[in-house]
Protein backbone atom coordinates (compact mmCIF):
# COMPACT_ATOMS: atom_id res chain seq x y z
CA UNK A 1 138.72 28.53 -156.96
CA UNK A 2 136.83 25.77 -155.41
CA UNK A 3 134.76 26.79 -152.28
CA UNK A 4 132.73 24.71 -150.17
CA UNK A 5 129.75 25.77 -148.60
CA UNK A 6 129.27 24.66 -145.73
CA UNK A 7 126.08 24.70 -144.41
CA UNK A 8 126.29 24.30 -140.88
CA UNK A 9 128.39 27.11 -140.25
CA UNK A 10 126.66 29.98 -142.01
CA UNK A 11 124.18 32.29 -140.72
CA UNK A 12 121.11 31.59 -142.87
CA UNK A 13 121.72 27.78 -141.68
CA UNK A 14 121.06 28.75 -138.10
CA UNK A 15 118.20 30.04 -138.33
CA UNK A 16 116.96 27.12 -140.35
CA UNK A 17 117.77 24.81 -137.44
CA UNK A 18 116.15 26.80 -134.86
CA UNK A 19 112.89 27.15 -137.30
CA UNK A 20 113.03 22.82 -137.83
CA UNK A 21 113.49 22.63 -133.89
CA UNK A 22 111.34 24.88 -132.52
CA UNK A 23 107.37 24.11 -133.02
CA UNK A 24 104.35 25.96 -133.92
CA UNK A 25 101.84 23.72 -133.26
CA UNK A 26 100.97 21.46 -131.02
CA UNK A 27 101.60 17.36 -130.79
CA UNK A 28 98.98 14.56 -131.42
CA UNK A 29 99.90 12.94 -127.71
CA UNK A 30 99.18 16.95 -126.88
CA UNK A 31 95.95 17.05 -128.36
CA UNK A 32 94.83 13.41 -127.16
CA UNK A 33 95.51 14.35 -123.77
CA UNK A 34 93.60 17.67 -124.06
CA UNK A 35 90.44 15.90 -125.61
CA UNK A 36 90.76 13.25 -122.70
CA UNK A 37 90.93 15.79 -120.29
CA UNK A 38 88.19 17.85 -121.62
CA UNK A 39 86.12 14.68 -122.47
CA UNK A 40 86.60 13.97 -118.41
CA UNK A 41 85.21 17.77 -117.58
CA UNK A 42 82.23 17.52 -119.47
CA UNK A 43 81.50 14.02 -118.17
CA UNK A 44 81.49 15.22 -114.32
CA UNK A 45 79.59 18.84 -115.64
CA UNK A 46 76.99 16.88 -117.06
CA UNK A 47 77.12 14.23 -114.24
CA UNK A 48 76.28 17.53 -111.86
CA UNK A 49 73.71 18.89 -113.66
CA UNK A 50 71.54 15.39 -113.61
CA UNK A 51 72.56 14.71 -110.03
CA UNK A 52 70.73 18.42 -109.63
CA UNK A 53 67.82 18.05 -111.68
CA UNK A 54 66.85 14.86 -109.46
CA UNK A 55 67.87 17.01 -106.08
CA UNK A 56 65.09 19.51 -107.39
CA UNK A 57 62.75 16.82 -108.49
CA UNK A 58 63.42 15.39 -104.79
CA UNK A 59 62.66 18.54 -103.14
CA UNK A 60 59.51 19.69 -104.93
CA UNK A 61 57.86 16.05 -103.90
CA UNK A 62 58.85 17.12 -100.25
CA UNK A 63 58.04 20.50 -100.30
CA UNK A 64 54.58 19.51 -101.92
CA UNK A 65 53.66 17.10 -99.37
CA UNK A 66 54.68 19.14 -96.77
CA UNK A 67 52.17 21.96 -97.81
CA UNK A 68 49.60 19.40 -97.83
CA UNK A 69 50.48 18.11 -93.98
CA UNK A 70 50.67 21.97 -92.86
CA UNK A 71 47.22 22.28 -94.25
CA UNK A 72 45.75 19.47 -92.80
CA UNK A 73 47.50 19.68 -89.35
CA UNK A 74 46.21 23.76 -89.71
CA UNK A 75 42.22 22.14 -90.01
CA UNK A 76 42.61 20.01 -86.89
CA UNK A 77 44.55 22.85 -84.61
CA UNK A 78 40.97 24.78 -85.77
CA UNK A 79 38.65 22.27 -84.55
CA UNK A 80 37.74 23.43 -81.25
CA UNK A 81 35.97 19.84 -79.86
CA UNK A 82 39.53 17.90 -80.42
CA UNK A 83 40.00 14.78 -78.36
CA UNK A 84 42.01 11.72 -78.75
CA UNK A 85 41.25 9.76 -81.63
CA UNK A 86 42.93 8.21 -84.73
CA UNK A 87 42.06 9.15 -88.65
CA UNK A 88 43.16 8.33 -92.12
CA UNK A 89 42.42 9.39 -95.23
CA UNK A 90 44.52 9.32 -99.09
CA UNK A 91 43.83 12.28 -100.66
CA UNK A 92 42.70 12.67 -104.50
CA UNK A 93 46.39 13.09 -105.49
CA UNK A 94 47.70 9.91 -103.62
CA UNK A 95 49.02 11.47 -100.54
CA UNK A 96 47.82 9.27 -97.58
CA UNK A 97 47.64 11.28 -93.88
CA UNK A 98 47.58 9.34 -90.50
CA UNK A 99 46.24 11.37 -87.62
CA UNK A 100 47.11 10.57 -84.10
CA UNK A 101 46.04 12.51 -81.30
CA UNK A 102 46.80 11.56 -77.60
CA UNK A 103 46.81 12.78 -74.51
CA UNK A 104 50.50 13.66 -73.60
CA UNK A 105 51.77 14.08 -69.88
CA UNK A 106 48.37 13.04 -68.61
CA UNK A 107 49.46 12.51 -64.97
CA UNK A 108 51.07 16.37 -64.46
CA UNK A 109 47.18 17.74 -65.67
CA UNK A 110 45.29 15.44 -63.97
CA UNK A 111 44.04 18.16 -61.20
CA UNK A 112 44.27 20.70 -64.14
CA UNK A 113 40.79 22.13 -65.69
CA UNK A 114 42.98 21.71 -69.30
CA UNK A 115 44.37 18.99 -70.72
CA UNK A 116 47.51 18.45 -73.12
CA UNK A 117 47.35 16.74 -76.58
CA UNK A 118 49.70 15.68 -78.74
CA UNK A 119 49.14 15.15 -82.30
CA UNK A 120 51.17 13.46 -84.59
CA UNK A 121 50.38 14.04 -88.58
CA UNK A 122 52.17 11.24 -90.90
CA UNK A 123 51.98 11.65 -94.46
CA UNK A 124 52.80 9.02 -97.34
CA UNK A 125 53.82 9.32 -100.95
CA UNK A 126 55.27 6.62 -103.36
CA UNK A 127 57.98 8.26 -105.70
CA UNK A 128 59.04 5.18 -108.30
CA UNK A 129 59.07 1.89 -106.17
CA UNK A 130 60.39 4.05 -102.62
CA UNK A 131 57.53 5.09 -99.92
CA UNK A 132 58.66 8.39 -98.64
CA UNK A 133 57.05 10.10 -95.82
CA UNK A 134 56.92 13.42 -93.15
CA UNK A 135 55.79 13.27 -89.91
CA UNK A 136 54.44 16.47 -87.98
CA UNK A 137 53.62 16.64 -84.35
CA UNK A 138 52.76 19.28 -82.26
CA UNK A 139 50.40 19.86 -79.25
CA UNK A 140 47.64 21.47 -77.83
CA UNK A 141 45.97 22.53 -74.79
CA UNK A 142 42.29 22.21 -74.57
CA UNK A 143 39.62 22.09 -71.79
CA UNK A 144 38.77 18.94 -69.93
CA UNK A 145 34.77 17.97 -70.43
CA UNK A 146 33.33 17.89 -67.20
């Protein structure tokens, strides 16, 4: 008795085909387009995190000259002989501050025993090769001289 086994019809066989068919790992053009996509992510991430740094670097040069133009626009509100005049001065640290005080709206005080000035505080820093700056103004009422 000659059998032939066939292969393709029994049981056992089946299962092999389903087992060569059906994967349990993953494809190289699967992992290349993981790493590319996860090469992308990082990229941007890291791209963020400098873009931030300099954002922070940015805003503690503005927040420091800002202190020093509240200071100094604090010291001339104080001085209680202000008139119109112009100053400048760079301070130690290389911040330069313009001073301009005028006399603002000069024709509604004109009968007035007071008079209104306006002071405008400009300070200057160089970050790199750029000249950034601030500008302050506020005003004041003080007593004409007679």
């Amino acid at each position: 008795m000659n059998r032939q086994f066939n292969c393709f019809n029994s049981p056992l066989s089946h299962r092999f085909l389903v087992s060569l068919n059906s994967s349990k790992g993953f494809t190289l053009i699967e992992v290349l387009v993981a790493m590319a996509l996860l090469g992308i992510a990082i990229t941007v991430v890291l791209q963020l995190f400098s873009a931030n740094l300099s954002a922070i670097s940015a805003s503690g040069d503005y927040i420091s000259a800002s202190t020093k133009a509240a200071a100094k626009m604090r010291e001339i509100l104080a001085d209680d002989s202000l008139s119109e005049k112009s100053l400048s001065e760079v301070t130690d640290d290389g911040y330069r501050i313009e001073v301009s005080i005028t006399d603002a709206i000069e024709e509604r005080t004109e009968n007035l025993q007071i008079k209104l000035l306006q002071i405008d505080l400009t300070i200057h820093w160089t970050k790199g090769i750029k000249d950034k700056s601030i500008t302050l103004r506020t005003m004041k009422v003080v007593n004409k001289e007679v």
